[in-house]
N, C-alpha and C. Protein backbone atom coordinates (compact mmCIF):
# COMPACT_ATOMS: atom_id res chain seq x y z
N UNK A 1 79.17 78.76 100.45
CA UNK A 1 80.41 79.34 100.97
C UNK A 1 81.59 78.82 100.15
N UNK A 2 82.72 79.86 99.78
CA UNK A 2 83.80 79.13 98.78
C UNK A 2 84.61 78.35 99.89
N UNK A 3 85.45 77.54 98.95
CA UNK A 3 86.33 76.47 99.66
C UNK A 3 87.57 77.26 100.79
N UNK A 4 87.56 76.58 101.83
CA UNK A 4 88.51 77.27 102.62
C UNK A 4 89.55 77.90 102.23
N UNK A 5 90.11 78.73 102.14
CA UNK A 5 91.54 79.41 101.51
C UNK A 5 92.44 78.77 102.55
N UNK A 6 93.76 78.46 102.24
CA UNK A 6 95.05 77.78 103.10
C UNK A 6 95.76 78.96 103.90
N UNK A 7 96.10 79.72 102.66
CA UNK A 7 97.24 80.52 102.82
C UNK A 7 96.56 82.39 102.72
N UNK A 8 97.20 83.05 102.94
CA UNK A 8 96.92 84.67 103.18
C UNK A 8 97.85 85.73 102.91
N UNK A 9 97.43 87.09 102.30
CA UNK A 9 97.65 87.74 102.70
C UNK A 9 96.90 88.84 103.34
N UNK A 10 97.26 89.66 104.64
CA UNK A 10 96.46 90.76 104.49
C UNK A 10 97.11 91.96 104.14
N UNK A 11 96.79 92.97 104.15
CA UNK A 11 97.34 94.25 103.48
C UNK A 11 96.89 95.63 103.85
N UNK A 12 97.49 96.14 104.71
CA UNK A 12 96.75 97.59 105.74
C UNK A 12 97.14 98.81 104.66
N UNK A 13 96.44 99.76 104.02
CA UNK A 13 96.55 100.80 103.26
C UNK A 13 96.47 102.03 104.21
N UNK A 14 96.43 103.24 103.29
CA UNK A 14 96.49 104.44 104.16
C UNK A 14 95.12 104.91 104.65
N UNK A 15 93.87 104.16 104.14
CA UNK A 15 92.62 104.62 104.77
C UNK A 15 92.41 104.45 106.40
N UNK A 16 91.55 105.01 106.26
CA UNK A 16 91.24 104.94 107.97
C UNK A 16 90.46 104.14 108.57
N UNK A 17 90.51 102.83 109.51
CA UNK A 17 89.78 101.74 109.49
C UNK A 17 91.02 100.41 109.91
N UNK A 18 92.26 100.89 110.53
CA UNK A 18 93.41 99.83 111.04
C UNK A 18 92.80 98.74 111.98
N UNK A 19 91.90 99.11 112.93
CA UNK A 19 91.36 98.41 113.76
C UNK A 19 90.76 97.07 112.80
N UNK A 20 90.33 97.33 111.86
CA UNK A 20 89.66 96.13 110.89
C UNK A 20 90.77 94.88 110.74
N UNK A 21 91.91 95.64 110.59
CA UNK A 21 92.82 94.50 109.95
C UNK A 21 93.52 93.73 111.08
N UNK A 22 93.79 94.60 112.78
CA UNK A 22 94.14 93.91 113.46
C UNK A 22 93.43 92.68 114.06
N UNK A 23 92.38 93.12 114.07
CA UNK A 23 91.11 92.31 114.26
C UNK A 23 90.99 90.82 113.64
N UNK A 24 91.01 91.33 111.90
CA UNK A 24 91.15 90.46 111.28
C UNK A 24 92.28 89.71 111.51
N UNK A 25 93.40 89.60 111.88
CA UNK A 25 94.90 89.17 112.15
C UNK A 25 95.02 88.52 112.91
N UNK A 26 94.07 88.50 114.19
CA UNK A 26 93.76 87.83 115.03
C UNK A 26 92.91 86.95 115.28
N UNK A 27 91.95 87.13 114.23
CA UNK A 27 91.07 85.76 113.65
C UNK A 27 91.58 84.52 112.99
N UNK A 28 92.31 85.59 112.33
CA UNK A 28 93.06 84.84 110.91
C UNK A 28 94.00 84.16 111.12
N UNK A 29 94.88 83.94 112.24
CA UNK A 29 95.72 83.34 112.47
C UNK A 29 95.62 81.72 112.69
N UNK A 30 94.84 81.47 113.43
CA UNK A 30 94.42 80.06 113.76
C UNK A 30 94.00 79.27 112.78
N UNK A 31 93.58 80.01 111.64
CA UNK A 31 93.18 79.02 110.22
C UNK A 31 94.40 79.27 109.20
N UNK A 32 95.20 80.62 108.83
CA UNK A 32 96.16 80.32 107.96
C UNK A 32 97.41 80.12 108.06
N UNK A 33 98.05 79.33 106.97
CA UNK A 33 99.72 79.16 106.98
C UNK A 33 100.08 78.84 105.68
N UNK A 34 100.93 79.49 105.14
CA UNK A 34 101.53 81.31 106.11
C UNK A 34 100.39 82.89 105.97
N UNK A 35 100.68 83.36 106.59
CA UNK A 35 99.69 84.34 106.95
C UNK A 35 100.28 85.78 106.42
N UNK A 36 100.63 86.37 105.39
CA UNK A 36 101.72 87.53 105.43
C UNK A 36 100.64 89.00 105.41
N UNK A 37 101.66 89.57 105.70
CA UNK A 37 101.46 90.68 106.30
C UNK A 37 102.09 92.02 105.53
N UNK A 38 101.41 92.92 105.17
CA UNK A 38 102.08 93.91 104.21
C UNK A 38 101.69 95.10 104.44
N UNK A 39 101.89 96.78 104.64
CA UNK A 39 101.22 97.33 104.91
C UNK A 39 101.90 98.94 104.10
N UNK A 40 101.43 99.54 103.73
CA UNK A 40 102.03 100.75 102.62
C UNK A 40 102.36 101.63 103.84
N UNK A 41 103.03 102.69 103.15
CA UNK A 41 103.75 103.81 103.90
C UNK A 41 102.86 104.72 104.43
N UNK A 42 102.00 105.07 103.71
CA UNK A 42 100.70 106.12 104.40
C UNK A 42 100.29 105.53 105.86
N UNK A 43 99.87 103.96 105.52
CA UNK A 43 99.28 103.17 107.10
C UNK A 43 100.16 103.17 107.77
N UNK A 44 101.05 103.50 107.76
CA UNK A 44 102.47 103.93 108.87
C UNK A 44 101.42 105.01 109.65
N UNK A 45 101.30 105.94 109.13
CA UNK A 45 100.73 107.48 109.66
C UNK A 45 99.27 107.22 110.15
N UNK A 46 98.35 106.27 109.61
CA UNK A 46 97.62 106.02 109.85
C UNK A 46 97.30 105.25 111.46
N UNK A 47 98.00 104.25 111.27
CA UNK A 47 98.33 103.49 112.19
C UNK A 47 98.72 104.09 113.93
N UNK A 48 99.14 105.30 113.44
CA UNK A 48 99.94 106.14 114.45
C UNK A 48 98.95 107.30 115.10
N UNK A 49 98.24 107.31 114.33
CA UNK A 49 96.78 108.47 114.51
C UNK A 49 95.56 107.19 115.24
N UNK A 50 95.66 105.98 114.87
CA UNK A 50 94.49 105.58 115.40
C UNK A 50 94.65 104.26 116.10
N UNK A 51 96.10 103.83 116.10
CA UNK A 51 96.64 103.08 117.30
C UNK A 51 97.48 103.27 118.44
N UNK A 52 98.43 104.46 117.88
CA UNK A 52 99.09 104.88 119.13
C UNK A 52 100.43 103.94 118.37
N UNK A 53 100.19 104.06 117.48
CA UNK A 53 101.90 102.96 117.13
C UNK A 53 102.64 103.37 115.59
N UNK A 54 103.78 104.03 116.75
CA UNK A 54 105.17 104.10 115.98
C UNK A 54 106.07 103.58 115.83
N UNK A 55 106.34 103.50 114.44
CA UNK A 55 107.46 102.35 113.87
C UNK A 55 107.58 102.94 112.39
N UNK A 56 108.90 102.60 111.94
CA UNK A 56 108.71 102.87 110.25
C UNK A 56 108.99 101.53 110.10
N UNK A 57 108.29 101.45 109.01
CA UNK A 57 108.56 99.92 108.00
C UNK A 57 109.39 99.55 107.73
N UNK A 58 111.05 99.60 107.89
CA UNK A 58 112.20 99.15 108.35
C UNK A 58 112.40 98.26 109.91
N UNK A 59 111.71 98.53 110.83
CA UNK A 59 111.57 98.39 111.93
C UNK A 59 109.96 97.76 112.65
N UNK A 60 109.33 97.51 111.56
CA UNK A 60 107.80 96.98 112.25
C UNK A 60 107.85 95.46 112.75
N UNK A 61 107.39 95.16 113.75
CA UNK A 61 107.35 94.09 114.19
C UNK A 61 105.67 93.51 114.34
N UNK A 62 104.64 92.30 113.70
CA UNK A 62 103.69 92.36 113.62
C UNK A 62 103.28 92.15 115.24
N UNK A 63 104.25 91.76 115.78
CA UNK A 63 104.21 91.93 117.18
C UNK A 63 103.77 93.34 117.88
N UNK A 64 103.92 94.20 117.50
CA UNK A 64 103.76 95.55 117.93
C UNK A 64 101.95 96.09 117.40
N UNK A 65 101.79 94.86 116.33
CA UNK A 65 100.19 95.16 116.13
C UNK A 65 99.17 94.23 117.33
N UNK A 66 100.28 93.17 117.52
CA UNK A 66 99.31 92.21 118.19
C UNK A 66 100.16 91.77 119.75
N UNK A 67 100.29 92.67 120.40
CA UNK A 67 101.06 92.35 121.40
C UNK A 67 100.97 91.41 122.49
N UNK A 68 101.56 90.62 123.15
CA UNK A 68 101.14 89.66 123.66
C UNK A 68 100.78 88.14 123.16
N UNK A 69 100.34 88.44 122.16
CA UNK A 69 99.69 86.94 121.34
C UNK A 69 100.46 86.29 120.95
N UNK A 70 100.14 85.06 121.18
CA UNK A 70 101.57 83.88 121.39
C UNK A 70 101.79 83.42 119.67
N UNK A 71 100.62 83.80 119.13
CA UNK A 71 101.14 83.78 117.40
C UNK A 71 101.79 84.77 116.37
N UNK A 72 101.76 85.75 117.00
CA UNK A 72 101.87 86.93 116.41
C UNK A 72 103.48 86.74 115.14
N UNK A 73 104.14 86.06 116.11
CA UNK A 73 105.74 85.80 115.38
C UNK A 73 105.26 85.22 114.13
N UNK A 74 104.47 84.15 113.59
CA UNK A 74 104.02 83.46 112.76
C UNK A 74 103.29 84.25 111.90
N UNK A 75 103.45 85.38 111.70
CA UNK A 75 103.02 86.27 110.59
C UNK A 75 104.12 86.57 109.81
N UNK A 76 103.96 86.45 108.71
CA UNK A 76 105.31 87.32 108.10
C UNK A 76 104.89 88.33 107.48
N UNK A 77 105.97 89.29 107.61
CA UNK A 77 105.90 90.84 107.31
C UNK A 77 106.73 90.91 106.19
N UNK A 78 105.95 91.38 105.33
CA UNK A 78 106.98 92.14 103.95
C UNK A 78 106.93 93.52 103.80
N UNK A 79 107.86 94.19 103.96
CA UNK A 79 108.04 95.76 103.82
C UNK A 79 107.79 95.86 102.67
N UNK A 80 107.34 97.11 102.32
CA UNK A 80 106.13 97.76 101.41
C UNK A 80 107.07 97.74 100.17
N UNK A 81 107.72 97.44 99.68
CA UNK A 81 108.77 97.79 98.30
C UNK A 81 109.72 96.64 98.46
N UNK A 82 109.44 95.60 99.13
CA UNK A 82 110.28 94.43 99.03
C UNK A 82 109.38 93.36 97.97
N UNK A 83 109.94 93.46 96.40
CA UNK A 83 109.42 92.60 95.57
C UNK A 83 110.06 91.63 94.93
N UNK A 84 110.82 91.24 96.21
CA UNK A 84 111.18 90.06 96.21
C UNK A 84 110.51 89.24 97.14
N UNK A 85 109.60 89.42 97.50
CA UNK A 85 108.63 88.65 98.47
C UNK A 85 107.67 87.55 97.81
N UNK A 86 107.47 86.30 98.57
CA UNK A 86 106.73 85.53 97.99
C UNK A 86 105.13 86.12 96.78
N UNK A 87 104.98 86.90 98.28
CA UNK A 87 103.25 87.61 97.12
C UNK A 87 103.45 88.10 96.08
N UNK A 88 104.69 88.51 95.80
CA UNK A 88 104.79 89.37 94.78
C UNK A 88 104.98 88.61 93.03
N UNK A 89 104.84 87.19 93.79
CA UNK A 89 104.89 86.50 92.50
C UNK A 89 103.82 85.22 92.11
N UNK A 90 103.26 84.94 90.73
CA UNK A 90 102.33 83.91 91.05
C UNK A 90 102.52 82.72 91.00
N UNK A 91 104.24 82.77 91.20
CA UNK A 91 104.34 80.99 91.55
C UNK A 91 104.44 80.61 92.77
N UNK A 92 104.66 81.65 93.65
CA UNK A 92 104.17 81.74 95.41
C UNK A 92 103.30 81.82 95.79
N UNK A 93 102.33 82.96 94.96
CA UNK A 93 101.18 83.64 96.28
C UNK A 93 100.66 82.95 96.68
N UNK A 94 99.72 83.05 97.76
CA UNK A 94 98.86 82.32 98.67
C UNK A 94 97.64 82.39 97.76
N UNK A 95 96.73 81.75 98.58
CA UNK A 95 95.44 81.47 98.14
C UNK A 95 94.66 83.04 97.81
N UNK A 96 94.54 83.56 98.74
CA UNK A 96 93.62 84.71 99.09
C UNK A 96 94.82 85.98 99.60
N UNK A 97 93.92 87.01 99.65
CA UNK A 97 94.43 88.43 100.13
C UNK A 97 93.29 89.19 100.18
N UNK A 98 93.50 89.83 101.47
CA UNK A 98 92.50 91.18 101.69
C UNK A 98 92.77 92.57 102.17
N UNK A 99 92.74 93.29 101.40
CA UNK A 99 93.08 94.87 101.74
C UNK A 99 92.25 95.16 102.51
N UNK A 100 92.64 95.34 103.81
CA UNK A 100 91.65 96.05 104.69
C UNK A 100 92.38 97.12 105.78
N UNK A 101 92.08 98.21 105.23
CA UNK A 101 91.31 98.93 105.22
C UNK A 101 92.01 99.29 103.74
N UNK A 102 90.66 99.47 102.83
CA UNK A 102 91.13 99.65 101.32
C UNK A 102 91.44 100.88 100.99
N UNK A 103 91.77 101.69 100.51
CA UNK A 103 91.96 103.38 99.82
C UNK A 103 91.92 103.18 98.69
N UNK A 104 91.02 104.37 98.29
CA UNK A 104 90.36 104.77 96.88
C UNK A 104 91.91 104.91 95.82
N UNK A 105 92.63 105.25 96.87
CA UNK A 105 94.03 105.30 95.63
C UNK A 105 94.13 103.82 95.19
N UNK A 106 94.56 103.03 96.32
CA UNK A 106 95.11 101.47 96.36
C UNK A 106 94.20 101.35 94.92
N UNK A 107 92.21 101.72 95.23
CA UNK A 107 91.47 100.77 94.18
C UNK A 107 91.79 101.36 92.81
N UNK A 108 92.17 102.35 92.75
CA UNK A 108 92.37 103.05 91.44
C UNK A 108 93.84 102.58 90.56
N UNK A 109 94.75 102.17 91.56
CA UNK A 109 95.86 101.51 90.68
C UNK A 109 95.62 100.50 90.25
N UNK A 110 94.78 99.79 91.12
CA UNK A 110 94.39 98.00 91.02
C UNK A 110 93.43 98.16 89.55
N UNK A 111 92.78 99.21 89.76
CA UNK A 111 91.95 99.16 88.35
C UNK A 111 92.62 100.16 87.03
N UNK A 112 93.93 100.26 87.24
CA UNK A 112 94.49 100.64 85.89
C UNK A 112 95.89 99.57 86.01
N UNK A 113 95.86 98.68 86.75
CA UNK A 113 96.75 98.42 86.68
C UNK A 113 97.82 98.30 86.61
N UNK A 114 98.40 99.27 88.04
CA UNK A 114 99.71 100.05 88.21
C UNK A 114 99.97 99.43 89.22
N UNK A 115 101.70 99.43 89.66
CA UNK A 115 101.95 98.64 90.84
C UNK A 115 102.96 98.94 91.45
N UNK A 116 102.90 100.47 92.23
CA UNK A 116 103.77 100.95 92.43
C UNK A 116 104.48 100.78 93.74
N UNK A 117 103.79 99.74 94.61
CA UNK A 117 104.77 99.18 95.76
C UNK A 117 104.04 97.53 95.60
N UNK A 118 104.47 97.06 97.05
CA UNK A 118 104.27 95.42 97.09
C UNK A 118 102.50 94.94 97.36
N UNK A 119 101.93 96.11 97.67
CA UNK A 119 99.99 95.75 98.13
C UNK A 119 100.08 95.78 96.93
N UNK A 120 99.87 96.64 95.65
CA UNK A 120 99.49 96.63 94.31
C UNK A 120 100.02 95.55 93.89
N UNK A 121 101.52 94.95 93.53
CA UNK A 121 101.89 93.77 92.95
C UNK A 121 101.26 92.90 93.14
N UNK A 122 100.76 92.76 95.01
CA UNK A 122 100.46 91.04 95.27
C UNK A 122 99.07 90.97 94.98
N UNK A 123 98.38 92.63 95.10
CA UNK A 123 96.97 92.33 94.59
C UNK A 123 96.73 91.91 93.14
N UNK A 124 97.55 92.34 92.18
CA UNK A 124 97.76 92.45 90.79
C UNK A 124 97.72 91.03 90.48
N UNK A 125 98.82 90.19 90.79
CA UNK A 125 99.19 88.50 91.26
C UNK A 125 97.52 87.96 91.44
N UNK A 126 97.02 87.93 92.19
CA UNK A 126 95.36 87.96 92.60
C UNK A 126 94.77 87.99 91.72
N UNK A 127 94.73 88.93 90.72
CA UNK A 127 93.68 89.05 89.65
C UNK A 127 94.04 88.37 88.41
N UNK A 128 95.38 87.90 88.24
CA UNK A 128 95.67 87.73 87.26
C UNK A 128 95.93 86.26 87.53
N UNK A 129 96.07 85.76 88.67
CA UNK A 129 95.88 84.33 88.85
C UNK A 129 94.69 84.03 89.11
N UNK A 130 93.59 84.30 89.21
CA UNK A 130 92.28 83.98 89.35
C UNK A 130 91.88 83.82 90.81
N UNK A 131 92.63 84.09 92.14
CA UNK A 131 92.65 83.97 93.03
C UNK A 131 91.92 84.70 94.49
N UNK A 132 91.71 84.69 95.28
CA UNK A 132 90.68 85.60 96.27
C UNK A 132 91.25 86.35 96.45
N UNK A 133 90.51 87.91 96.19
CA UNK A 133 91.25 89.22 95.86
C UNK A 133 90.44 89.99 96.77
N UNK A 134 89.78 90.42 97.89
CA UNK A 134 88.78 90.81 99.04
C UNK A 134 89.41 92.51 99.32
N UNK A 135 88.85 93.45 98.83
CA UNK A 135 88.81 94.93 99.38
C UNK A 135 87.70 95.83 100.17
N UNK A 136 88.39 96.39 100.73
CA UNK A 136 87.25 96.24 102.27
C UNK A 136 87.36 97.82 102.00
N UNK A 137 86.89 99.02 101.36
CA UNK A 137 87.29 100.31 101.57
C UNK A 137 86.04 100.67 102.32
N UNK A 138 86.69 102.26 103.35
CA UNK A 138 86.08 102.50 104.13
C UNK A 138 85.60 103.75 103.89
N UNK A 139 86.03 104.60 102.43
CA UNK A 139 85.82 105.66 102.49
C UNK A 139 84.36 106.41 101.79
N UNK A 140 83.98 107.40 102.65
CA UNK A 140 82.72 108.38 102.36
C UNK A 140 82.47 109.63 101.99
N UNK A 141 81.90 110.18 101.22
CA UNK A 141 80.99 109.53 100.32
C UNK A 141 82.15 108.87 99.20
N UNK A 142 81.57 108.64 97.90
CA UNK A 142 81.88 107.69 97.20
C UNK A 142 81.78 108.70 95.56
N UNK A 143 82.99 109.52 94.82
CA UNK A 143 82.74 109.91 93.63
C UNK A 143 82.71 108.78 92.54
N UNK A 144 82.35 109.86 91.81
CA UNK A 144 81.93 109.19 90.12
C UNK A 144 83.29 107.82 89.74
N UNK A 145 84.44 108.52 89.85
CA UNK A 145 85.92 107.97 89.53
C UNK A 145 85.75 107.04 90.76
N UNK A 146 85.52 106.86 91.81
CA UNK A 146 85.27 105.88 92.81
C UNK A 146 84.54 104.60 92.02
N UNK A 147 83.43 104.99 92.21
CA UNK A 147 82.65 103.73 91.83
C UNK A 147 83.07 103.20 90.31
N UNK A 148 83.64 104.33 89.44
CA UNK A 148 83.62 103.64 88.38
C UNK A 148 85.02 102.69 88.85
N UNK A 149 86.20 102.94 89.45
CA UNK A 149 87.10 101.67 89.72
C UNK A 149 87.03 100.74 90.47
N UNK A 150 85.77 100.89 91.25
CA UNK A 150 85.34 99.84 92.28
C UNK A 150 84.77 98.98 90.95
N UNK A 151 83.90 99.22 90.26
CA UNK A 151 83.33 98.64 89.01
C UNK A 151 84.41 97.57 88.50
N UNK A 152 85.49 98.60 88.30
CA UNK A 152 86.12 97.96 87.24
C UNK A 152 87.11 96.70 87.85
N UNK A 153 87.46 97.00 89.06
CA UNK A 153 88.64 95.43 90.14
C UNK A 153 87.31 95.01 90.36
N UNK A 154 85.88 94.97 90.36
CA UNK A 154 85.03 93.88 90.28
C UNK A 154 84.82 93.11 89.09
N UNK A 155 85.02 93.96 87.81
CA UNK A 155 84.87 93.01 86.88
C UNK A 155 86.34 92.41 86.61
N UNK A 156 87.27 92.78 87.24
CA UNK A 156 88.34 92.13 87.12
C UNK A 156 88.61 90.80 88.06
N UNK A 157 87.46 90.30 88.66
CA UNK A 157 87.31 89.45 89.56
C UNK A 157 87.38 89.82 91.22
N UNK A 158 87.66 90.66 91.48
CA UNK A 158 88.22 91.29 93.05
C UNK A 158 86.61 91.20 94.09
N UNK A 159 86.10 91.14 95.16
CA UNK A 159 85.24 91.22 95.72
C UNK A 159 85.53 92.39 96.91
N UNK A 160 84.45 93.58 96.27
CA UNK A 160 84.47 94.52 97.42
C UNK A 160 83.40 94.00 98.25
N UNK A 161 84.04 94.34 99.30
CA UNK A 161 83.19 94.27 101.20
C UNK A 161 83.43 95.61 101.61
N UNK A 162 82.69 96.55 101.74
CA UNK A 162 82.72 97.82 102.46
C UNK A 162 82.56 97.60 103.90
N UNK A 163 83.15 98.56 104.53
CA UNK A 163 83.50 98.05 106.04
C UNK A 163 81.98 99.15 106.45
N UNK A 164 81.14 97.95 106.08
CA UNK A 164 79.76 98.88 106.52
C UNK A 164 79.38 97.81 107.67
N UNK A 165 79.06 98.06 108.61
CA UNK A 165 79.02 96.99 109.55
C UNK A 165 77.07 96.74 109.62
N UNK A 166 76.62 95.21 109.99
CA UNK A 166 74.94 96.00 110.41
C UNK A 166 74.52 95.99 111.91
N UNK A 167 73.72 96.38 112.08
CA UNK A 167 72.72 96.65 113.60
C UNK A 167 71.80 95.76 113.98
N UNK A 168 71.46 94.57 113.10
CA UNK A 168 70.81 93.91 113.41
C UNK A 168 71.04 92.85 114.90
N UNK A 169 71.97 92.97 114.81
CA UNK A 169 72.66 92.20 115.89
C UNK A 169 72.76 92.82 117.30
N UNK A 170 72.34 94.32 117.28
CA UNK A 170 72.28 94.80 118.50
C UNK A 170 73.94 95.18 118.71
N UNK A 171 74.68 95.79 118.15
CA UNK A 171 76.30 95.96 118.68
C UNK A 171 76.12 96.84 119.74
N UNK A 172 76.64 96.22 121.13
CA UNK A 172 76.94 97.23 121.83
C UNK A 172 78.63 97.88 122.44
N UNK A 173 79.26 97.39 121.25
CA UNK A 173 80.66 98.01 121.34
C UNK A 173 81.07 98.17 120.00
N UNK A 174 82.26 99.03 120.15
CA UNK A 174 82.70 99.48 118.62
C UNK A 174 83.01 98.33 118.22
N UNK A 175 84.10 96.84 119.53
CA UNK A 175 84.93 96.12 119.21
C UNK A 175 83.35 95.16 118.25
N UNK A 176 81.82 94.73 118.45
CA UNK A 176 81.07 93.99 118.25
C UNK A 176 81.05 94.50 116.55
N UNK A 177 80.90 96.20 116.15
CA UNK A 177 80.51 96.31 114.73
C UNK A 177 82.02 95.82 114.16
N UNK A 178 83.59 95.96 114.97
CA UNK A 178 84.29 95.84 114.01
C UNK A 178 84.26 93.99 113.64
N UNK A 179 83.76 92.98 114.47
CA UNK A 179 84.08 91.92 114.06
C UNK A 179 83.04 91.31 113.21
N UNK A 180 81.76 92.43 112.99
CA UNK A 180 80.52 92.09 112.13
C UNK A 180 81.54 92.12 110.91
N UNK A 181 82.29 93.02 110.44
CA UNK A 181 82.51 93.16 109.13
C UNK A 181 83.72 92.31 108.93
N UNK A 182 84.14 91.62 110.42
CA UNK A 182 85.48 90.75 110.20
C UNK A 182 85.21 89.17 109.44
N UNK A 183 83.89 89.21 110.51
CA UNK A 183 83.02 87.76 110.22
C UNK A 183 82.86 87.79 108.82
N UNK A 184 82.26 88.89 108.00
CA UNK A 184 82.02 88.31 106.25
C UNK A 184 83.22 88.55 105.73
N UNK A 185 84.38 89.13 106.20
CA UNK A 185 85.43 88.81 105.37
C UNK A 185 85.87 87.51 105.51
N UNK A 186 85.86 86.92 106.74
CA UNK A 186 85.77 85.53 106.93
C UNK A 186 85.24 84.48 106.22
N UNK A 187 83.89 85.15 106.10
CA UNK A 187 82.94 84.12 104.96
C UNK A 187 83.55 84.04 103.98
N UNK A 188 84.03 84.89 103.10
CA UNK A 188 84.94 85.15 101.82
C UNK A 188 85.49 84.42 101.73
N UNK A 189 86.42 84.13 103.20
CA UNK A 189 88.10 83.20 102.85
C UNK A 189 87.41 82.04 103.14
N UNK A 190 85.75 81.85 103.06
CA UNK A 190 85.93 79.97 103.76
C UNK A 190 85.68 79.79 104.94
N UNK A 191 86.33 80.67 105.57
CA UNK A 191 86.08 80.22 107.54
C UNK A 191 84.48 80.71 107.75
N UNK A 192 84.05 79.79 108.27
CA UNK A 192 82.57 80.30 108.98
C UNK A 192 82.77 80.09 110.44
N UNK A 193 82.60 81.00 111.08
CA UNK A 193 82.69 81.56 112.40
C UNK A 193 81.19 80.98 113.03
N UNK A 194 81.17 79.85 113.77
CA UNK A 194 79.64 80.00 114.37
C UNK A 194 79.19 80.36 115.36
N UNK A 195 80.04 81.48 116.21
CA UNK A 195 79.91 82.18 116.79
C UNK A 195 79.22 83.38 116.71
N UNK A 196 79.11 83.70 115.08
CA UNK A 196 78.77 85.08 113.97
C UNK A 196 77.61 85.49 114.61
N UNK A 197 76.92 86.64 114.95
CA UNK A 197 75.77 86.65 114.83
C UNK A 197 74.99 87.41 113.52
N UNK A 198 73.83 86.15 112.57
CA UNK A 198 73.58 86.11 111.45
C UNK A 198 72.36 86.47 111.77
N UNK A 199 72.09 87.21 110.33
CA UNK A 199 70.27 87.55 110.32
C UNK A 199 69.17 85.99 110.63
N UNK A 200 68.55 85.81 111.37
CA UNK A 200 67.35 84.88 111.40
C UNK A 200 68.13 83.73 112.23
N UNK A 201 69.53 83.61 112.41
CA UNK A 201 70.16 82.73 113.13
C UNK A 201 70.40 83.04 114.18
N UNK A 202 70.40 82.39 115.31
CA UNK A 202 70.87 82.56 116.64
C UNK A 202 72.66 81.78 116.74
N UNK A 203 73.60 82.48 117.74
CA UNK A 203 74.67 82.02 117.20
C UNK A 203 74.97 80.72 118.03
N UNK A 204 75.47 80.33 117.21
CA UNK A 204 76.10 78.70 117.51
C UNK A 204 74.96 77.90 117.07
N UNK A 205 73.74 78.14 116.51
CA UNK A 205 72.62 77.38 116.20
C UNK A 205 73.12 76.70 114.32
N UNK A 206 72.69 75.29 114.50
CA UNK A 206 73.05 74.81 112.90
C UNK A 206 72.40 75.82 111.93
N UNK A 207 73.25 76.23 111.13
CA UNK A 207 72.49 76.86 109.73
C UNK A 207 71.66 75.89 108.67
């Protein structure tokens, strides 16, 4: 397992799959500091189709993703074109970042290396500092131009995780497959969850 990551970002795109990242946000909190938070203009619309939550990115509060939760304030939010933000540079960024829920666009700039709001910059920052770069895309099927840029932000160091969840575990709620795929993004950043339930392991049992 790699060394714990300190610091974070996550990064909500326009694919479909928001539930992943709140999820994740709420894991993620108790292990990182600072924890930032970034999310493009499409996952505005997205967000609104599959959470029930309106806001424009002038006005988002990560509070409004995680309501109630006594950490939620302790996220920081950078609006999508603010590059003046710590991530956006590599004498700030954090340790790690994970696009989740990824879009085939997001992977296609990342692999020509375009950076036309603040997810592309801070992912860009990531690759070019040698740093944990985690893309979680959710989309199906998968063309030629797909895989070949998934290819290519892998050989650029980036680690795709497809938000493919498994069955071995018996899920009997949507909320059980979404935290299967939360748990190995977890593994990624370091945190091992021993709560997880793992192939051949029973949970909470020593690995």
């Amino acid at each position: 397992m790699p060394e714990p990551a300190r610091s974070l970002t996550v990064a909500i795109t326009g694919a479909s799959g928001a539930r992943y990242a709140v999820r994740l946000l709420e894991r993620a909190l108790p292990h990182f500091e600072p924890l930032y938070l970034t999310i493009s203009r499409p996952a505005f619309q997205v967000m609104e189709q599959e959470l029930g939550l309106k806001s424009a990115p002038e006005e988002f509060s990560p509070a409004l993703l995680l309501p109630g939760h006594p950490q939620a304030k302790r996220i920081c939010y950078c609006q999508p074109y603010d590059f003046g933000a710590p991530i956006a540079s590599g004498s700030a960024a954090p340790d790690a970042m994970v696009i989740v829920p990824c879009s085939m666009g997001t992977v296609g700039r990342l692999a020509a290396g375009a950076s036309d709001d603040l997810i592309h910059r801070a992912a860009d920052v990531m690759l070019k500092e040698r740093r944990r770069l985690i893309l979680v895309p959710r989309e199906t099927p998968l063309s030629l131009v797909h895989l070949r840029n998934l290819l290519a932000v892998t050989e650029a160091g980036a680690v795709v995780l497809p938000a493919s969840p498994g069955f071995y575990h018996r899920p009997q709620t949507v909320e059980d497959l979404i935290d299967f795929v939360v748990s190995r993004i977890l593994d990624h950043l370091g945190v091992r969850d021993p709560a997880a339930k793992r192939w051949g392991i029973a949970a909470n049992e020593p690995e």
